[in-house]
Each structure stands twice: as C-alpha cells, then as structure tokens.
C-alpha atoms as a PDB file:
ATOM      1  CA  UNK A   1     -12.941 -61.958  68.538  1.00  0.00           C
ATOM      2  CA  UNK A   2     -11.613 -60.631  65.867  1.00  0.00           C
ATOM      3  CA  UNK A   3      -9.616 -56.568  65.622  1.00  0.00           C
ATOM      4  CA  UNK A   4     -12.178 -55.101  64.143  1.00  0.00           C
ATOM      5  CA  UNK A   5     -15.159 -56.238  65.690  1.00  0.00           C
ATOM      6  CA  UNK A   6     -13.402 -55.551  69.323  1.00  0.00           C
ATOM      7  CA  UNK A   7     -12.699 -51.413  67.505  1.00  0.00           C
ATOM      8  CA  UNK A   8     -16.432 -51.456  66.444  1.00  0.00           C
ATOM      9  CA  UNK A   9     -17.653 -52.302  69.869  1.00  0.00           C
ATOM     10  CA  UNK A  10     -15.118 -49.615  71.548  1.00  0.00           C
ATOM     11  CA  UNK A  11     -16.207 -46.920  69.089  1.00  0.00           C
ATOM     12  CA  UNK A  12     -20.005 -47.634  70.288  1.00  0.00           C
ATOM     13  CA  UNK A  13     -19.394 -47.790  73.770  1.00  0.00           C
ATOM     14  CA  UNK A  14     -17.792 -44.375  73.469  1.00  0.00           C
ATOM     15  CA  UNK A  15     -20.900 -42.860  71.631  1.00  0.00           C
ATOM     16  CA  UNK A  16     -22.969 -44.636  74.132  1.00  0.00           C
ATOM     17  CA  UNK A  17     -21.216 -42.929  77.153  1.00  0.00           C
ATOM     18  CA  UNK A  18     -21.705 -39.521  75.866  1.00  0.00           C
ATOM     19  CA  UNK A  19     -25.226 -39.716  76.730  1.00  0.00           C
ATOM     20  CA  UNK A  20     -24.716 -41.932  80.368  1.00  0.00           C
ATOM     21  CA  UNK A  21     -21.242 -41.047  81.289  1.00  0.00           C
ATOM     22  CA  UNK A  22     -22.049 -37.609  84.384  1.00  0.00           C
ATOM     23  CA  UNK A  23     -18.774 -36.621  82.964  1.00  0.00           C
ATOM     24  CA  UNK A  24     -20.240 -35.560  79.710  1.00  0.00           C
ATOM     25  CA  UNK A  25     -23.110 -33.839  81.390  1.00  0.00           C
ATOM     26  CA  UNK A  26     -24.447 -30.756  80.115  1.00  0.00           C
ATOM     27  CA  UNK A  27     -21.760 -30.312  77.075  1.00  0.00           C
ATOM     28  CA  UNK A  28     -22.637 -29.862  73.613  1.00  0.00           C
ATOM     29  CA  UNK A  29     -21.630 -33.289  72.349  1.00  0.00           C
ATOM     30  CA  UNK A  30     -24.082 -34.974  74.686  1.00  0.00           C
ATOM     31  CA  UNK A  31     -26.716 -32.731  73.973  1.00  0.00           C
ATOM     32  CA  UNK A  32     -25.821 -33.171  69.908  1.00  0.00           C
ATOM     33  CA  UNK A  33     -25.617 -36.236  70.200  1.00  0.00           C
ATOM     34  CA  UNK A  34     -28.749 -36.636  72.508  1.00  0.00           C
ATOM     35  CA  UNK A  35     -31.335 -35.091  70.264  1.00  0.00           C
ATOM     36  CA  UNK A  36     -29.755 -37.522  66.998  1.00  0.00           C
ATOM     37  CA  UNK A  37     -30.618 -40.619  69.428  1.00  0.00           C
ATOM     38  CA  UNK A  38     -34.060 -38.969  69.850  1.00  0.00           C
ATOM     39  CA  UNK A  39     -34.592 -38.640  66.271  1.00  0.00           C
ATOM     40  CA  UNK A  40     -34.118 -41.811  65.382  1.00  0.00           C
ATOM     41  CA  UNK A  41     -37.623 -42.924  66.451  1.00  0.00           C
ATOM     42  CA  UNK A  42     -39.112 -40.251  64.641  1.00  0.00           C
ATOM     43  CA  UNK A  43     -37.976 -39.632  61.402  1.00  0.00           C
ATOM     44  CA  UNK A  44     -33.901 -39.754  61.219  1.00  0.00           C
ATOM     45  CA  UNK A  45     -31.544 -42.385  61.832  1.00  0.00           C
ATOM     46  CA  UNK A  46     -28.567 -41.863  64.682  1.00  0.00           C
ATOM     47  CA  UNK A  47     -25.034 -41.724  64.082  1.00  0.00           C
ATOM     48  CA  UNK A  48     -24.606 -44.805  63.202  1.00  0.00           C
ATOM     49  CA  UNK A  49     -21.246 -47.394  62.937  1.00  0.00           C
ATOM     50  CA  UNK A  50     -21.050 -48.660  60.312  1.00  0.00           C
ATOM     51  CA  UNK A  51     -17.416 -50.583  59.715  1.00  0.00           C
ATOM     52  CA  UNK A  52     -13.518 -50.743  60.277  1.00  0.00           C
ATOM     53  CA  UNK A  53     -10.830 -51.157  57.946  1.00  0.00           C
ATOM     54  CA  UNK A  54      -7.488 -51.664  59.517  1.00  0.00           C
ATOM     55  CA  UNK A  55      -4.345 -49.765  57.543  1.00  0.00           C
ATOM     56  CA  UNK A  56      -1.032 -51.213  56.313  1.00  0.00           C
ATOM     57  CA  UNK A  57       0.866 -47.961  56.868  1.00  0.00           C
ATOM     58  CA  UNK A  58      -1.582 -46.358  59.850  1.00  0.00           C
ATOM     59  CA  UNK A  59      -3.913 -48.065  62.316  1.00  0.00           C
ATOM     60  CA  UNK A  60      -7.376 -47.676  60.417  1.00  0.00           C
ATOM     61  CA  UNK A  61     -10.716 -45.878  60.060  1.00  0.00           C
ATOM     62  CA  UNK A  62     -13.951 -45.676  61.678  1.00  0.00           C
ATOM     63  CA  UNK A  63     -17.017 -45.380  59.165  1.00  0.00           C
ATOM     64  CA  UNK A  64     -20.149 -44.024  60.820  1.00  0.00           C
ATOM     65  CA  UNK A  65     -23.339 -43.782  58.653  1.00  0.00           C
ATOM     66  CA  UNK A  66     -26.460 -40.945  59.235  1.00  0.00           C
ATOM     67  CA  UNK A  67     -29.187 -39.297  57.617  1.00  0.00           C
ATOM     68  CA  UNK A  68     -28.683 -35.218  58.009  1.00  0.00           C
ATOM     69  CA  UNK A  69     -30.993 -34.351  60.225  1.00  0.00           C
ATOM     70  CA  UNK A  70     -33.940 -31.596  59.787  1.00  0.00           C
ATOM     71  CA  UNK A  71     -32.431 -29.264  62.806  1.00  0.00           C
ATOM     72  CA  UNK A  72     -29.231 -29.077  61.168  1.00  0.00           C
ATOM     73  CA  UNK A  73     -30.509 -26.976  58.380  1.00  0.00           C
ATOM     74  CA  UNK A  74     -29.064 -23.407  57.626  1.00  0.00           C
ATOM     75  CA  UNK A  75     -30.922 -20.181  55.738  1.00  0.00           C
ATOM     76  CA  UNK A  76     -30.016 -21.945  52.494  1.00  0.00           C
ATOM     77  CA  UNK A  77     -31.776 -25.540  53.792  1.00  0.00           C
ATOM     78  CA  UNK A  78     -28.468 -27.196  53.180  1.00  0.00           C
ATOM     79  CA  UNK A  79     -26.756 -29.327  56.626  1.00  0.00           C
ATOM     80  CA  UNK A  80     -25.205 -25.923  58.555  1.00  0.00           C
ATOM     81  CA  UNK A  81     -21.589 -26.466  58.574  1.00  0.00           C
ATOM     82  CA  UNK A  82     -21.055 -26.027  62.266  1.00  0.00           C
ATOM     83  CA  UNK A  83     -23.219 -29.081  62.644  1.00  0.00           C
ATOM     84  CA  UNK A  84     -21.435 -31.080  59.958  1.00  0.00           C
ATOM     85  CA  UNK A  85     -17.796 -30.043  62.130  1.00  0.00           C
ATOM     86  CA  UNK A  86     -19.362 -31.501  65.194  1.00  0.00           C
ATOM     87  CA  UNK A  87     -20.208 -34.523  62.987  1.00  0.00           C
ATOM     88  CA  UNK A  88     -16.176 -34.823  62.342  1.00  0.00           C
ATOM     89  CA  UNK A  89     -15.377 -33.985  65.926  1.00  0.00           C
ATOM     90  CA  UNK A  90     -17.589 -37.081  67.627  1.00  0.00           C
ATOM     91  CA  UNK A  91     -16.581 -39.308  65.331  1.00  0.00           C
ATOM     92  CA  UNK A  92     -12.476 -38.642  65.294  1.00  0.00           C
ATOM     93  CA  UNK A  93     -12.683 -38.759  69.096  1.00  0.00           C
ATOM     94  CA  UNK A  94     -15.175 -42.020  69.254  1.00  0.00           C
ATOM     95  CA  UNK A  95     -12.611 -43.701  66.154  1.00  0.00           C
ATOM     96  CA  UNK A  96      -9.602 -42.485  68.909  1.00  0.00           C
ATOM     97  CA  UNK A  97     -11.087 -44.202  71.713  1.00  0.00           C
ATOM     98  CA  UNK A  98     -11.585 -47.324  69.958  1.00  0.00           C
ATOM     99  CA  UNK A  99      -7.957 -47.717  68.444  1.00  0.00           C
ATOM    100  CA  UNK A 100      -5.960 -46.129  71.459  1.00  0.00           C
ATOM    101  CA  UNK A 101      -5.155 -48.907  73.537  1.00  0.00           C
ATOM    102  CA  UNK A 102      -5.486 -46.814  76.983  1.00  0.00           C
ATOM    103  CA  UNK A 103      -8.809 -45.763  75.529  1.00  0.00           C
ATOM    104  CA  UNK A 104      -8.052 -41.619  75.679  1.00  0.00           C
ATOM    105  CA  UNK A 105     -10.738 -39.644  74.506  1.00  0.00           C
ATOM    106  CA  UNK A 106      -9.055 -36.550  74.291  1.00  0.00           C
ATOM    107  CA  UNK A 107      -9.976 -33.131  73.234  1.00  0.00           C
ATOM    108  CA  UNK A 108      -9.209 -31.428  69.518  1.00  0.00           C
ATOM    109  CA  UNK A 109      -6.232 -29.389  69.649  1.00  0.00           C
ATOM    110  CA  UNK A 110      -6.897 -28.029  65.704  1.00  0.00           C
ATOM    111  CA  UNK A 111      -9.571 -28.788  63.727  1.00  0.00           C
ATOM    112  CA  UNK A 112      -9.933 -27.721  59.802  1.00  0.00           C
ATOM    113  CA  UNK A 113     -12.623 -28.064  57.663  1.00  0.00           C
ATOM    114  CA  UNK A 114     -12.837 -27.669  53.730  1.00  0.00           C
ATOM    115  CA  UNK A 115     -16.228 -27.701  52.719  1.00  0.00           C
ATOM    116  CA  UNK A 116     -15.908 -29.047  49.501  1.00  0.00           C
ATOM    117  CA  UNK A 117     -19.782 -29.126  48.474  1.00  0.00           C
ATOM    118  CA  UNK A 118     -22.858 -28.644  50.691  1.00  0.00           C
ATOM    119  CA  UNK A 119     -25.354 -31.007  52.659  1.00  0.00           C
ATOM    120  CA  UNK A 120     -28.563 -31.677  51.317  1.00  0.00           C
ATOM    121  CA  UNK A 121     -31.676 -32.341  54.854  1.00  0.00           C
ATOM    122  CA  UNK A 122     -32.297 -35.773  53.976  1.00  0.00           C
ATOM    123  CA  UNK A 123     -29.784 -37.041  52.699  1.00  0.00           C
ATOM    124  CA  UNK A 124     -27.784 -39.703  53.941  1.00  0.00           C
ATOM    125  CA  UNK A 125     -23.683 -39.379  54.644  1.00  0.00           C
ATOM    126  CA  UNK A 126     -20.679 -41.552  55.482  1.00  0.00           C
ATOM    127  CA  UNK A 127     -18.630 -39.631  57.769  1.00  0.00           C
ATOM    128  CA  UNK A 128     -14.711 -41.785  57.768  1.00  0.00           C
ATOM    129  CA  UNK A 129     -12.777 -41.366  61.445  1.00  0.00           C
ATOM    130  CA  UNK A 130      -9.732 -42.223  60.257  1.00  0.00           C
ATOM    131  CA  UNK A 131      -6.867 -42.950  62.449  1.00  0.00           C
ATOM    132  CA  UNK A 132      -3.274 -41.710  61.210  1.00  0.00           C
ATOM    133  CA  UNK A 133      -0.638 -42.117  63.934  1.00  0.00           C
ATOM    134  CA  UNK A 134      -1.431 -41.986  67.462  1.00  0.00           C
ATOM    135  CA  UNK A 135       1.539 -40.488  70.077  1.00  0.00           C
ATOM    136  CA  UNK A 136       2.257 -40.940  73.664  1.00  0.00           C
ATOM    137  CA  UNK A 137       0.033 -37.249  74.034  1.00  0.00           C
ATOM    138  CA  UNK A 138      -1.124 -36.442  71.090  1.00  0.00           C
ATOM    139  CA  UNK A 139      -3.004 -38.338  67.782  1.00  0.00           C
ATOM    140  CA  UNK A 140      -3.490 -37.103  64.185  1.00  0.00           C
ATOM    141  CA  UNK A 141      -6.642 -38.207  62.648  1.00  0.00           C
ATOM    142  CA  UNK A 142      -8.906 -36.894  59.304  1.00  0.00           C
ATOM    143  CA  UNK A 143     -12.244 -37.009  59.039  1.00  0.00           C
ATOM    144  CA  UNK A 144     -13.916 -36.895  55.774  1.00  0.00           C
ATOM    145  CA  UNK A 145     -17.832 -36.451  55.141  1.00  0.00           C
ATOM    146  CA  UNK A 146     -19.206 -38.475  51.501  1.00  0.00           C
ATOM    147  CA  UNK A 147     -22.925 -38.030  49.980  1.00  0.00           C
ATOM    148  CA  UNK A 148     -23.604 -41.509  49.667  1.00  0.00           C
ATOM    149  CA  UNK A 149     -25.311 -41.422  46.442  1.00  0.00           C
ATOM    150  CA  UNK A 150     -23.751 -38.937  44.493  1.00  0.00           C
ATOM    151  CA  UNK A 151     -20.490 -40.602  46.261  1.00  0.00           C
ATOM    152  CA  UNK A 152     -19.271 -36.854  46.292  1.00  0.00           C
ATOM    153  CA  UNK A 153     -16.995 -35.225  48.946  1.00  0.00           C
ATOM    154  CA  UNK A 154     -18.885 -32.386  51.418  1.00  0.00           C
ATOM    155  CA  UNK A 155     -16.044 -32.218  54.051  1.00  0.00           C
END
C-alpha cells in the first residue's frame, strides 16, 4: 500500500470517529460534522477526501472537497465565517492525525483566519490541510479554503 493511500485512509477514519468515537460526544465538531453526514442524503455532499500530495520540504496536504451547506448561511446568504473556521479546524486536525505517526489529534493552540473573499450556499470548495512540520508536542499546519470554479481564494 502505497503513502498516500495509507494518509487517505487515516484522515477518514479520523472524520469517521468524530461521529462513533464516546470521546467526541456532545462537542461541536461531532455535532458539525454530524448534521454535514446527514445532509448528504438530502441535498449536500459531506466533507469529503479528496487526495494527498506528499512535500519535498514538509510532509504533505490533505485535500477535502464539499458543497457549502444551506445552514451555514449568514444575514448576507454568503457561508458564515465561523462555519467556514470550523471547516479549517476538522480538517487540519483530521490531515494531523493521518501524517503523525502516533496518530495525535490534538487541539488548536492559535488559529487565524483571513477571509480573503466570501462563500457563496451552493457552491462547492476545496478546503487544503496542509501539513508543515510536526514536533514532539506541537505541529504547524495551514489550511486554505478555494472556490472551485472561480479557483479563487475565500480563506
């Protein structure tokens, strides 16, 4: 089996846990995360994974792939930005888990955002999880949020 497709399977069994793992019981992520899953046999896809690419000077990226969701919207009907954040946050961790050899999922110590255009209900994103150095306690990671057809950078 090749690195990537053994990083893809850890990133998924990570997302998968947030909604079976008791651990994750009753937090926001599981309950974000749950209502996505239920969407996706209505009208919106899930968070999706989408593919790896491994670095030359850090260990890689995690693509994930999703429609925005209706419930995400704002007042101005554009993706809220608090929901786009949580977007970054699941998928740095779940990209974290899958590269970390000891498998830490570990909690956001700082997390900044520069919203660099807004989120159109509908439309559908690339969110990349990528990876830049991880430490014996702590790992640096960026998350960046693309409009797939416009190809233009939100977060």
């Amino acid at each position: 089996m090749q690195k990537k497709d053994i990083i893809l399977g850890k990133a998924a069994k990570f997302l998968k846990g947030m909604i079976e793992q008791p651990v994750y019981k009753g937090t926001f992520g599981q309950n974000f995360y749950a209502v996505i899953i239920q969407l996706k046999s209505f009208t919106y896809q899930s968070l999706s994974i989408n593919r790896v690419e491994l670095g030359d000077t850090y260990p890689g990226s995690v693509f994930f792939q999703c429609t925005v969701p209706d419930f995400t919207k704002n007042t101005f009907m554009m993706a809220h930005g608090g929901a786009l954040t949580t977007y970054i946050d699941i998928s740095t961790t779940a990209a974290l888990y899958a590269f970390d050899e000891k498998e830490r999922a570990n909690v956001s110590a700082k997390l900044d955002m520069d919203f660099l255009s807004a989120a159109a209900i509908g439309k559908d994103i690339e969110i990349e999880a990528r990876i830049n150095r991880i430490g014996k306690s702590m790992a640096f990671l960026e998350g960046r949020i693309i409009d797939l057809q416009t190809k233009q950078y939100i977060i």
